[in-house]
C-alpha atoms as a PDB file:
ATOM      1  CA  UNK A   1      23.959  60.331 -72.110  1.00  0.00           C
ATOM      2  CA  UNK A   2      24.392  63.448 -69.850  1.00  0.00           C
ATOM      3  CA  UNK A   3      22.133  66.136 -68.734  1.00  0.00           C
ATOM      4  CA  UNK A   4      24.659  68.646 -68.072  1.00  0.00           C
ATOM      5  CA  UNK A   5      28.885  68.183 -68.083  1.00  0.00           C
ATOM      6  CA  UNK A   6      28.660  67.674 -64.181  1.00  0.00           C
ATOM      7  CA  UNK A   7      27.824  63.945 -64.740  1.00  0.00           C
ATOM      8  CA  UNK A   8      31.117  63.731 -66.928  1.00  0.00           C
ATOM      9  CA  UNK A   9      33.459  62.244 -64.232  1.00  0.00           C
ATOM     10  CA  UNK A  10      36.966  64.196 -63.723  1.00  0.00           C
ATOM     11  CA  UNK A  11      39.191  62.156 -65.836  1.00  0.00           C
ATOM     12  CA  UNK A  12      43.121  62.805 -66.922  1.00  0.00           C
ATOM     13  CA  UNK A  13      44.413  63.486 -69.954  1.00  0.00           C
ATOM     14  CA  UNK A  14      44.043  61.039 -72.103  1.00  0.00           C
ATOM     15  CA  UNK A  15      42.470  58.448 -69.634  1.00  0.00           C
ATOM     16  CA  UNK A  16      39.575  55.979 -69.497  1.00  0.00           C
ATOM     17  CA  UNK A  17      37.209  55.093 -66.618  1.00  0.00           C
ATOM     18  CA  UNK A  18      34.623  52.582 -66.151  1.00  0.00           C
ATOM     19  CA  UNK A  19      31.528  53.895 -63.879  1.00  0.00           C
ATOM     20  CA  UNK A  20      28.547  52.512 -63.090  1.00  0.00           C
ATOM     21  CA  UNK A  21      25.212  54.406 -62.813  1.00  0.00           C
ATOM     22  CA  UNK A  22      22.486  52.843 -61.674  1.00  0.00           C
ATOM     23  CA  UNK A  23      21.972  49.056 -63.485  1.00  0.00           C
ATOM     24  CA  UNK A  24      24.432  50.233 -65.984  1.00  0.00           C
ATOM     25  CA  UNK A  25      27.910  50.767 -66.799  1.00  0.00           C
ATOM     26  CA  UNK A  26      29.451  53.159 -68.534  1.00  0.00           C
ATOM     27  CA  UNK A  27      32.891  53.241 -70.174  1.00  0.00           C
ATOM     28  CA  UNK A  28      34.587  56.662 -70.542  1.00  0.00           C
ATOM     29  CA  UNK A  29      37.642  57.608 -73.148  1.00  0.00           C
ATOM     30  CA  UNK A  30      38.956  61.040 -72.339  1.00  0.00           C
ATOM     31  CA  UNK A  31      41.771  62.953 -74.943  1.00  0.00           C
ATOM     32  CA  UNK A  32      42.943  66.750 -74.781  1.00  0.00           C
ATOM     33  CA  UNK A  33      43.597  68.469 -78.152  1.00  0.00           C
ATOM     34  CA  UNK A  34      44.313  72.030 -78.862  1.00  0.00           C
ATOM     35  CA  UNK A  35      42.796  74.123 -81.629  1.00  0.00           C
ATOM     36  CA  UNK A  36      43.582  77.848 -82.625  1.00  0.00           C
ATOM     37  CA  UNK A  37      45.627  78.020 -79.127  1.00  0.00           C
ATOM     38  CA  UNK A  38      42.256  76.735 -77.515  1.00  0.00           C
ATOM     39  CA  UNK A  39      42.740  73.466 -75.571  1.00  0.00           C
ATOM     40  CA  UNK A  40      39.702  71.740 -75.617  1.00  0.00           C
ATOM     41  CA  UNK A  41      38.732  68.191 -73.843  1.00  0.00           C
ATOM     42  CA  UNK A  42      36.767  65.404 -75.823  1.00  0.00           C
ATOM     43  CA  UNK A  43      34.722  62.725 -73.668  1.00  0.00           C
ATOM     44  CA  UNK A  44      33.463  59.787 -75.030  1.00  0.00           C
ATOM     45  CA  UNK A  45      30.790  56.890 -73.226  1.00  0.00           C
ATOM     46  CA  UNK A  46      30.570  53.651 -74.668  1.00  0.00           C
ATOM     47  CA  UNK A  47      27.816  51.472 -72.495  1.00  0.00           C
ATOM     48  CA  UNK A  48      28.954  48.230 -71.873  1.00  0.00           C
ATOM     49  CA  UNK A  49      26.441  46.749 -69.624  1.00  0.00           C
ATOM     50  CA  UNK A  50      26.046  43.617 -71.675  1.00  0.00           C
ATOM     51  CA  UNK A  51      29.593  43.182 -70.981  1.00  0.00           C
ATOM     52  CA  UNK A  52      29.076  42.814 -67.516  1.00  0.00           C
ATOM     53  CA  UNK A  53      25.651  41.123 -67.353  1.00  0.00           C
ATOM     54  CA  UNK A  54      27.696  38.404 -69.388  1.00  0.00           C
ATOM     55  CA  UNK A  55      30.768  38.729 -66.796  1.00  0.00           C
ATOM     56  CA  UNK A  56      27.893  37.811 -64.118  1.00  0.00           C
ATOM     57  CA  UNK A  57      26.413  35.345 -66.079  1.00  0.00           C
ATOM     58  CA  UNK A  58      29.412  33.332 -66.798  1.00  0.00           C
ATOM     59  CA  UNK A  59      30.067  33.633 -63.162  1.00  0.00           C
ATOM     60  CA  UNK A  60      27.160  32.117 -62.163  1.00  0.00           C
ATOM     61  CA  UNK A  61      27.740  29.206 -64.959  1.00  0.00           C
ATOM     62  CA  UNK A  62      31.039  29.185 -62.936  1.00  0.00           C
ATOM     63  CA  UNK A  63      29.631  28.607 -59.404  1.00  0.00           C
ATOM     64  CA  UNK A  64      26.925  26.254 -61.005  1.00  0.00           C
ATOM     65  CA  UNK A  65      29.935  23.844 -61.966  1.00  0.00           C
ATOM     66  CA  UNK A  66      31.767  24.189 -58.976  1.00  0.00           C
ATOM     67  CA  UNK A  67      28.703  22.994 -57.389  1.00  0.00           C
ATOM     68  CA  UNK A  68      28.913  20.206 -59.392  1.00  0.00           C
ATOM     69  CA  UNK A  69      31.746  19.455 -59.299  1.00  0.00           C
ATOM     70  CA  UNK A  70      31.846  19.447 -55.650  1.00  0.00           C
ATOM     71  CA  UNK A  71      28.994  17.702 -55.669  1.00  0.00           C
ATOM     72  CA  UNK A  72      30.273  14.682 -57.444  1.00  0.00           C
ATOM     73  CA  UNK A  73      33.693  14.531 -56.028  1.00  0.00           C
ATOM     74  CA  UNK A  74      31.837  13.672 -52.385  1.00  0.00           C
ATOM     75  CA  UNK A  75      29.661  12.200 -54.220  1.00  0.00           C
ATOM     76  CA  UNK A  76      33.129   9.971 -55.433  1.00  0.00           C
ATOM     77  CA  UNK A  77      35.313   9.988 -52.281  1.00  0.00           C
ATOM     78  CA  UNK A  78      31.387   8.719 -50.246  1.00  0.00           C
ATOM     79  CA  UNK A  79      31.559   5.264 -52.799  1.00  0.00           C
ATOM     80  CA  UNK A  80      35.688   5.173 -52.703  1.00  0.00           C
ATOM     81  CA  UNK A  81      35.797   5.081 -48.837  1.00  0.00           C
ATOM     82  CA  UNK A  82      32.883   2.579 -49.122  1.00  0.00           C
ATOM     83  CA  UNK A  83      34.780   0.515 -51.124  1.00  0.00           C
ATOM     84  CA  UNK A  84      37.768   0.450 -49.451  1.00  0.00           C
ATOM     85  CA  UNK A  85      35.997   0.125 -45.806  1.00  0.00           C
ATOM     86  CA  UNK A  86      33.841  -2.646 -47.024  1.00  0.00           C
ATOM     87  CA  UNK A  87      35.975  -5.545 -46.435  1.00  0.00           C
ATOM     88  CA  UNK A  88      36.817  -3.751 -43.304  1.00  0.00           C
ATOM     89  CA  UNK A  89      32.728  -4.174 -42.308  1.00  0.00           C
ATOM     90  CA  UNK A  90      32.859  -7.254 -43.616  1.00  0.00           C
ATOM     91  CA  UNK A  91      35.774  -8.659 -41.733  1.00  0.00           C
ATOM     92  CA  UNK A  92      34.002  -7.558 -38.548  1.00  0.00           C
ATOM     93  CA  UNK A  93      30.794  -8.744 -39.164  1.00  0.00           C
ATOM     94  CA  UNK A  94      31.745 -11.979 -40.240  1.00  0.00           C
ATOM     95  CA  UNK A  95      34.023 -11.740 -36.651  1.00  0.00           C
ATOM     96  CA  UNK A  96      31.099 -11.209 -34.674  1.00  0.00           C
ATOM     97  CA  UNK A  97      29.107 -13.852 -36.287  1.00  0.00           C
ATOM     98  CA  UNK A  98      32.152 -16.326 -35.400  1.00  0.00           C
ATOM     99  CA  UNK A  99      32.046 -15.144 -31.761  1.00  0.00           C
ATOM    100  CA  UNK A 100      28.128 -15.936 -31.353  1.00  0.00           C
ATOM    101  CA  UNK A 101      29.295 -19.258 -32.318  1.00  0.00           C
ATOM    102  CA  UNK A 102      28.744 -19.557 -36.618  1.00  0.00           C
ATOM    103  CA  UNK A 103      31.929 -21.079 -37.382  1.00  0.00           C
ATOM    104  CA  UNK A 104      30.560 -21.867 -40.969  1.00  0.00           C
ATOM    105  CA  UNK A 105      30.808 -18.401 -41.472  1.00  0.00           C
ATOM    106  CA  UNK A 106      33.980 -17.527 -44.055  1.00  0.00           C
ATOM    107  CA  UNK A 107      34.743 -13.614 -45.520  1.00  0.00           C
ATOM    108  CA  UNK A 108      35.391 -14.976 -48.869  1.00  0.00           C
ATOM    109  CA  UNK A 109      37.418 -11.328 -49.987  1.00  0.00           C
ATOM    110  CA  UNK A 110      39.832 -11.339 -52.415  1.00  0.00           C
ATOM    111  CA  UNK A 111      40.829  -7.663 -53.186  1.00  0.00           C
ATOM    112  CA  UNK A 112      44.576  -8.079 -53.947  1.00  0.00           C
ATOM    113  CA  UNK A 113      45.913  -5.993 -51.520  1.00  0.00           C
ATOM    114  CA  UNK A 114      47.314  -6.185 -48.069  1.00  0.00           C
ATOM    115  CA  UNK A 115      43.177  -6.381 -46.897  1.00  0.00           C
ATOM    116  CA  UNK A 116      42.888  -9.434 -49.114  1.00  0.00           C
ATOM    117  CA  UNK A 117      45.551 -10.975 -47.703  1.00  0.00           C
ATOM    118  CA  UNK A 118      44.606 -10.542 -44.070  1.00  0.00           C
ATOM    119  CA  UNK A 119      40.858 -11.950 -44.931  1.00  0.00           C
ATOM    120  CA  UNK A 120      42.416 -14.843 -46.252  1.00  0.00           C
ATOM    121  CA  UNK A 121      44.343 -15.350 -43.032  1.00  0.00           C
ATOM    122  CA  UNK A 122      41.515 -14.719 -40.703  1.00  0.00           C
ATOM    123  CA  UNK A 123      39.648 -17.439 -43.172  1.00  0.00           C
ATOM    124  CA  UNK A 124      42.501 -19.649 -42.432  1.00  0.00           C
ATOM    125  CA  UNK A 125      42.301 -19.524 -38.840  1.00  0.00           C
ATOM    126  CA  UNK A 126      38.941 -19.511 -38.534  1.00  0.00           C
ATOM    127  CA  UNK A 127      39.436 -23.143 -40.805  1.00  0.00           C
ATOM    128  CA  UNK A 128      41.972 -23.954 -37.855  1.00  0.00           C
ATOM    129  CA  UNK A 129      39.793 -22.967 -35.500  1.00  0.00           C
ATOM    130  CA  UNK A 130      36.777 -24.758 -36.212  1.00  0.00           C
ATOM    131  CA  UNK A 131      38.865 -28.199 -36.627  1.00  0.00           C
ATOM    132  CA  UNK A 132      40.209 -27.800 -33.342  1.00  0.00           C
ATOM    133  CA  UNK A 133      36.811 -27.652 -32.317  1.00  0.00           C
ATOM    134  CA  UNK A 134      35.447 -30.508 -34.346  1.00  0.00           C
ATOM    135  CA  UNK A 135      38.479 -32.111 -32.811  1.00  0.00           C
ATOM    136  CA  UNK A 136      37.591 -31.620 -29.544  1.00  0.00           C
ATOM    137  CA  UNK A 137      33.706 -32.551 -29.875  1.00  0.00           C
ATOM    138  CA  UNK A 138      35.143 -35.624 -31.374  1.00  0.00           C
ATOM    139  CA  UNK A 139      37.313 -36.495 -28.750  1.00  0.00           C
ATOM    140  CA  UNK A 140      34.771 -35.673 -26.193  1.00  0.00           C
ATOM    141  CA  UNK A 141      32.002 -38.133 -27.785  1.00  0.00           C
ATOM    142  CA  UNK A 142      35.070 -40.536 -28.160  1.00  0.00           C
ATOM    143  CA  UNK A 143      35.778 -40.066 -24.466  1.00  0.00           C
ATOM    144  CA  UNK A 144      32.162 -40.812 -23.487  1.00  0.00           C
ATOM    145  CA  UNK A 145      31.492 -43.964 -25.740  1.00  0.00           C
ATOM    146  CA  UNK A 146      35.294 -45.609 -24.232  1.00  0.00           C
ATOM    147  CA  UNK A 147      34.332 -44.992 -20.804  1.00  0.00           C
ATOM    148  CA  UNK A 148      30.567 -46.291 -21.149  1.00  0.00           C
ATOM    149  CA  UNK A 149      31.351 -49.798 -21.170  1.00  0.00           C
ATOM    150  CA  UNK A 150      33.624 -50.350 -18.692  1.00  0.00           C
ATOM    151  CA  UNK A 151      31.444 -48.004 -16.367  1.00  0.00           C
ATOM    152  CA  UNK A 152      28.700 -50.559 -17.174  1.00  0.00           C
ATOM    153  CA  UNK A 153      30.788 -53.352 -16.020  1.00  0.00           C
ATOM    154  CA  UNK A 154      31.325 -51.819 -12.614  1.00  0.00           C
ATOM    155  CA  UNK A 155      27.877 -50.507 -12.395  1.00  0.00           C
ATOM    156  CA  UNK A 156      26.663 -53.806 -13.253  1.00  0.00           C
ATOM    157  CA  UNK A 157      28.875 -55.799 -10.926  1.00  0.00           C
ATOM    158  CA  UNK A 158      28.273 -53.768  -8.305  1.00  0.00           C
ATOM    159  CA  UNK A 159      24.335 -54.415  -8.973  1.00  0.00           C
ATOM    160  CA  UNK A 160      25.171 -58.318  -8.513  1.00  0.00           C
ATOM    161  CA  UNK A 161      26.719 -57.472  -4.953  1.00  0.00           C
ATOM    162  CA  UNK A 162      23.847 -54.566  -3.818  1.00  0.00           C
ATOM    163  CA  UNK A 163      21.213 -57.378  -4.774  1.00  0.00           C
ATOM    164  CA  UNK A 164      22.064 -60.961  -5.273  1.00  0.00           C
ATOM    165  CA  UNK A 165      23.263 -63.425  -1.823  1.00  0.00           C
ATOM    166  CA  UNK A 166      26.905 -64.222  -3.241  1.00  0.00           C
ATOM    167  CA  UNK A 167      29.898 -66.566  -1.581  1.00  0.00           C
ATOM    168  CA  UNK A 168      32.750 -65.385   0.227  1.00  0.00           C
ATOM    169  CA  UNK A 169      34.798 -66.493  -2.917  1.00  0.00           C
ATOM    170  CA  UNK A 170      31.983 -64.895  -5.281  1.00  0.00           C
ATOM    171  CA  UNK A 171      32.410 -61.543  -3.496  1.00  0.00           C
ATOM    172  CA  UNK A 172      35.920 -61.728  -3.625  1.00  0.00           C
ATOM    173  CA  UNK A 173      36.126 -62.390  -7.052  1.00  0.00           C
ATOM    174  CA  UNK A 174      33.082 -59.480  -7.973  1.00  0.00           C
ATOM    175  CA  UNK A 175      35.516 -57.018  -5.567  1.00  0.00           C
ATOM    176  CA  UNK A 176      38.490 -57.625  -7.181  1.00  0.00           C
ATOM    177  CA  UNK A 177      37.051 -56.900 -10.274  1.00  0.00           C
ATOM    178  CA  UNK A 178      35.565 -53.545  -9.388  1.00  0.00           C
ATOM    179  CA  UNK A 179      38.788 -52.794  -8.592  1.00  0.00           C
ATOM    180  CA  UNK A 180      40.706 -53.850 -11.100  1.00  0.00           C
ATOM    181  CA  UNK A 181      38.083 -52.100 -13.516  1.00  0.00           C
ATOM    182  CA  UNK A 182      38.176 -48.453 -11.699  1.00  0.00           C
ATOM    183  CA  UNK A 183      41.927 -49.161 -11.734  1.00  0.00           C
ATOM    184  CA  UNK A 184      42.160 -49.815 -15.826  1.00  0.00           C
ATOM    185  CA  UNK A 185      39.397 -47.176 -16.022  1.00  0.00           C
ATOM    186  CA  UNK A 186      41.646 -44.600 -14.132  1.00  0.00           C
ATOM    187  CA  UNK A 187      44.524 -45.973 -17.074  1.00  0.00           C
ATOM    188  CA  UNK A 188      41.959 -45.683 -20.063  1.00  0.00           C
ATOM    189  CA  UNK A 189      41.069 -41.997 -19.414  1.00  0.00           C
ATOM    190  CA  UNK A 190      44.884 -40.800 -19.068  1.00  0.00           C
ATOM    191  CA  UNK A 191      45.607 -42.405 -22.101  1.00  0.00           C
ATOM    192  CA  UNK A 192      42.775 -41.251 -24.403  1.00  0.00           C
ATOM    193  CA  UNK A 193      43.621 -37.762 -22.473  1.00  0.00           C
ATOM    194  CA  UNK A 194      47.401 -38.815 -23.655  1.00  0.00           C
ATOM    195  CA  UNK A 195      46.124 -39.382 -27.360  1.00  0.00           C
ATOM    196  CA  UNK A 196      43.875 -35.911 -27.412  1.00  0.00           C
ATOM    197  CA  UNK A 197      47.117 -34.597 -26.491  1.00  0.00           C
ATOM    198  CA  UNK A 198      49.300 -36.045 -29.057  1.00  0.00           C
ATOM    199  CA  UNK A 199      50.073 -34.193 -32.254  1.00  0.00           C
ATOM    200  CA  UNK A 200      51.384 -37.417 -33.866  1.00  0.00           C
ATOM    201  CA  UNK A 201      49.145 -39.718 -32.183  1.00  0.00           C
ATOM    202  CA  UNK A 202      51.763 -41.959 -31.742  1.00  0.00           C
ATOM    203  CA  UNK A 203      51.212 -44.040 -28.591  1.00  0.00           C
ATOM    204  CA  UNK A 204      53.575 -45.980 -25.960  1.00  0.00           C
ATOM    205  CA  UNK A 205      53.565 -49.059 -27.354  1.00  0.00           C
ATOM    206  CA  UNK A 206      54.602 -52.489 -24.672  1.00  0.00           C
ATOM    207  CA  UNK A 207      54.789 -56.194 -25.249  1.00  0.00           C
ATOM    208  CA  UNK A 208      51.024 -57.674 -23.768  1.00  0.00           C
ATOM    209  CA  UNK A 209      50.324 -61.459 -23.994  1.00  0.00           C
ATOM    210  CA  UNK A 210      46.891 -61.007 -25.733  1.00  0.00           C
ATOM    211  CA  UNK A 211      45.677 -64.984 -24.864  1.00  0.00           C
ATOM    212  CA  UNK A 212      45.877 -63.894 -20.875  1.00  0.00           C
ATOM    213  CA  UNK A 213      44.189 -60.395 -22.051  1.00  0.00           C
ATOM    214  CA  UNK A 214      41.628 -62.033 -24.214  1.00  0.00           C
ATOM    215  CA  UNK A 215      40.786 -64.932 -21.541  1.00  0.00           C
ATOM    216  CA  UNK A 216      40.944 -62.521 -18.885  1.00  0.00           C
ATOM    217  CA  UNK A 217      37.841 -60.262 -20.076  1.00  0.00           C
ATOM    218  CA  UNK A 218      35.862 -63.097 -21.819  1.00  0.00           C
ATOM    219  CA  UNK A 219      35.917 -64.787 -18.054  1.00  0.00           C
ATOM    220  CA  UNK A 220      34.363 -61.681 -16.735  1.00  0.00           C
ATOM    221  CA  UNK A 221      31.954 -60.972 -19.372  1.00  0.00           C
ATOM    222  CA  UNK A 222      30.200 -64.787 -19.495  1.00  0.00           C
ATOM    223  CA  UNK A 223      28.161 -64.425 -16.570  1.00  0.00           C
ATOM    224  CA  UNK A 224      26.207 -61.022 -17.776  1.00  0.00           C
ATOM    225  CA  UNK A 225      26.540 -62.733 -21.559  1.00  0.00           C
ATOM    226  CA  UNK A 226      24.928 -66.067 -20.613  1.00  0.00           C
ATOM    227  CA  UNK A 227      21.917 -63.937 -19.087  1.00  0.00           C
ATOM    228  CA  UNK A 228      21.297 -63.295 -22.398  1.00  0.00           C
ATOM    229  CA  UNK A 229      21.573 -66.869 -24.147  1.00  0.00           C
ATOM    230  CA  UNK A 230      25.177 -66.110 -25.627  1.00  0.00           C
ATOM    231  CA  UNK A 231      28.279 -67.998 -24.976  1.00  0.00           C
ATOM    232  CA  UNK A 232      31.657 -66.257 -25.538  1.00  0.00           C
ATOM    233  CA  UNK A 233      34.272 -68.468 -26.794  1.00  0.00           C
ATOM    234  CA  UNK A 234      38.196 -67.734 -27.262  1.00  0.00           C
ATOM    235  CA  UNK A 235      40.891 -69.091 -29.940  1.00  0.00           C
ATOM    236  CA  UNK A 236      43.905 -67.804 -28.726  1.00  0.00           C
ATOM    237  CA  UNK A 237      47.373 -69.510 -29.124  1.00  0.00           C
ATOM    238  CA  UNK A 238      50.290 -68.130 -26.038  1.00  0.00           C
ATOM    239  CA  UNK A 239      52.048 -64.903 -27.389  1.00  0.00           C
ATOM    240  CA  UNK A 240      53.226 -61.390 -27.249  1.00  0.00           C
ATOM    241  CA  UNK A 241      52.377 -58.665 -28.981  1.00  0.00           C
ATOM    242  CA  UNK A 242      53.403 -54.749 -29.014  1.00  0.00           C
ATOM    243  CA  UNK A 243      50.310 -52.492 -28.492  1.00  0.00           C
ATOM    244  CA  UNK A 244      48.494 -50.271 -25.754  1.00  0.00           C
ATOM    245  CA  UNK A 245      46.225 -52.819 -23.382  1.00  0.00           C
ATOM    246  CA  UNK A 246      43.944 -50.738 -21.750  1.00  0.00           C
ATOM    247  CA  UNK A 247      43.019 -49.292 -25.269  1.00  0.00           C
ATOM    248  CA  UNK A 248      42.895 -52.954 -27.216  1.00  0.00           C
ATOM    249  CA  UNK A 249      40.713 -54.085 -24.090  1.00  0.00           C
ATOM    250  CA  UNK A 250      38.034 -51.762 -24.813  1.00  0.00           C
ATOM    251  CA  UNK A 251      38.235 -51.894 -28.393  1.00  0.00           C
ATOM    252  CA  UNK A 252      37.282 -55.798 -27.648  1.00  0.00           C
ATOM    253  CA  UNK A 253      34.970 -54.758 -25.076  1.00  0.00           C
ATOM    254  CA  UNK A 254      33.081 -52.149 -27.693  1.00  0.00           C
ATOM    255  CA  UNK A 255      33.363 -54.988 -30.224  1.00  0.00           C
ATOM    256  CA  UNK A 256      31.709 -57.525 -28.200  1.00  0.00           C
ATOM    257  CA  UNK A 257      29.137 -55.232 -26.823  1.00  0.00           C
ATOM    258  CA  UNK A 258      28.315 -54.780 -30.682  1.00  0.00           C
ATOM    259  CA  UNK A 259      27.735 -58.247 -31.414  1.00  0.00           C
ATOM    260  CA  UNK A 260      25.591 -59.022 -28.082  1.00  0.00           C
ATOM    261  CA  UNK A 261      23.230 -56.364 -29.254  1.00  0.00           C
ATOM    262  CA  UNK A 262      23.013 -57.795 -32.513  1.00  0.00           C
ATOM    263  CA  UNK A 263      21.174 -61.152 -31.318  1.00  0.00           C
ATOM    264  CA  UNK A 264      17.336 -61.530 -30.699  1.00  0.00           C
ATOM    265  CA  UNK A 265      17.327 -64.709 -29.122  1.00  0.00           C
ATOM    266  CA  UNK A 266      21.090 -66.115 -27.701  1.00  0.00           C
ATOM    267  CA  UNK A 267      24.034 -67.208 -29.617  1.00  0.00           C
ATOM    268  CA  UNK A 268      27.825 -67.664 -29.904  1.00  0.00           C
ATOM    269  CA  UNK A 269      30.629 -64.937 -30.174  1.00  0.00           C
ATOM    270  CA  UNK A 270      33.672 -66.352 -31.077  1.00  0.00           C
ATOM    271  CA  UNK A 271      37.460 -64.025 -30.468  1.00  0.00           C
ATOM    272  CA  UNK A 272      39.961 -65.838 -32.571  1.00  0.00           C
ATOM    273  CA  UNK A 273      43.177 -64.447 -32.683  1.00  0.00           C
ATOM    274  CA  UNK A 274      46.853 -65.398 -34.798  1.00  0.00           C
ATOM    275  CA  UNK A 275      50.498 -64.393 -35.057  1.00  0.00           C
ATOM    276  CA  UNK A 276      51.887 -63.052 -38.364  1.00  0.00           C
ATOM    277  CA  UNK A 277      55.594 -61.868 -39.028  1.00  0.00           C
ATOM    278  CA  UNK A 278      54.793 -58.302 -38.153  1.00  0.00           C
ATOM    279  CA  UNK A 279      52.406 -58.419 -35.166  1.00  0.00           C
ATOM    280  CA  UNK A 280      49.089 -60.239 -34.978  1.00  0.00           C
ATOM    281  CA  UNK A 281      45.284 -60.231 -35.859  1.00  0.00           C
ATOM    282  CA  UNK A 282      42.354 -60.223 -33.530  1.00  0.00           C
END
């Protein structure tokens, strides 16, 4: 192994010493004996390279798995934090989408944890939310189809005045009606704005005599009727009723606009009306 004792590293008595020289290494055993009073000093070398090449190899195995390893725990946490931010996504783009105005739109999670439950609440308010909206394009179409017919009244009887040569008495009469119209009108809207209010819908409720309310729009109705070829005729015995005028009025008025459109050539419409125990039917 050595060219000369030089090489021999210094060791101690009875010692051992692992050197390296060049790619390999070297593993030295030293003991001291003495012979014939001679102390003498025996060396031995064991190579044990392949000891360390498999050190480094292992190593490398090591490093190999760590990288692994490493590799799929991101690889783990990445899809973990996806799933748990997902409903979090979700919840916001479903929020957005509600904003632009899709109030169909519904995050549907059900995780079974505190996120689960909040998605269900945000589904339950957006369920609020878009009633309350149906609720108010209701009322609003509502709102417009009450006020159309009395608005056609006054529209119309203020036609008759613009264009038609009327009497004093004719005048008066067309007049008084425009007013007493705009005035009911003015009532009508309050109380469907009342109603739309409401959370009961319960309404103020006040005893009417439904014969003078009856004969009191049929009067003012023949004339534009009988243009047509229909005559309006009333069966209505003397009595009082609880309800809300203004709205009953245009329910009759809606009613009887209904059946005018439903003739081709003239006719009769008949409002019959009769008491009961418990209130009365029109």
């Amino acid at each position: 192994v050595f060219s000369n004792l030089t090489d021999i590293p210094p060791l101690v008595e009875d010692s051992y010493q692992v050197c390296r020289t060049g790619e390999r290494y070297l593993l030295y055993f030293q003991s001291a004996t003495s012979v014939g009073g001679n102390r003498f000093r025996l060396v031995s070398a064991y190579d044990v390279t392949h000891l360390y090449q498999e050190r480094q190899r292992q190593f490398l195995v090591f490093l190999a798995i760590q990288g692994v390893v490493l590799a799929g725990t991101v690889l783990a946490a990445w899809r973990i934090s996806r799933a748990i931010t997902k409903p979090l996504r979700v919840l916001g783009q479903v929020s957005q989408e509600i904003a632009a105005g899709d109030y169909d739109r519904r995050t549907g999670l059900d995780t079974g944890d505190e996120i689960g439950t909040f998605s269900q609440n945000f589904d339950r308010m957006v369920d609020a939310l878009q009633r309350e909206m149906e609720h108010r394009s209701a009322f609003v179409a509502d709102f417009s189809h009450e006020l159309k017919t009395p608005m056609t009244s006054l529209i119309g009887y203020a036609d008759l005045l613009r264009s038609q040569s009327l009497s004093a008495e004719e005048q008066r009469d067309a007049v008084n009606y425009i007013f007493s119209e705009g005035r009911r009108l003015e009532r009508l809207s309050l109380t469907l704005l009342n109603i739309f209010a409401l959370e009961d819908g319960n309404l103020t409720r006040s005893p009417v005599s439904l014969q003078e309310l009856v004969n009191d729009l049929v009067v003012h109705l023949r004339p534009q009727y009988a243009q047509a070829g229909i005559r309006l005729h009333v069966r209505c015995p003397a009595g009082v009723c609880l309800l809300e005028g203004d709205l009953i009025r245009s329910l009759l008025l809606n009613l009887l606009d209904n059946a005018r459109k439903s003739f081709d050539h003239g006719g009769d419409i008949w409002v019959e009306a009769q008491f009961t125990e418990d209130g009365c039917v029109l």
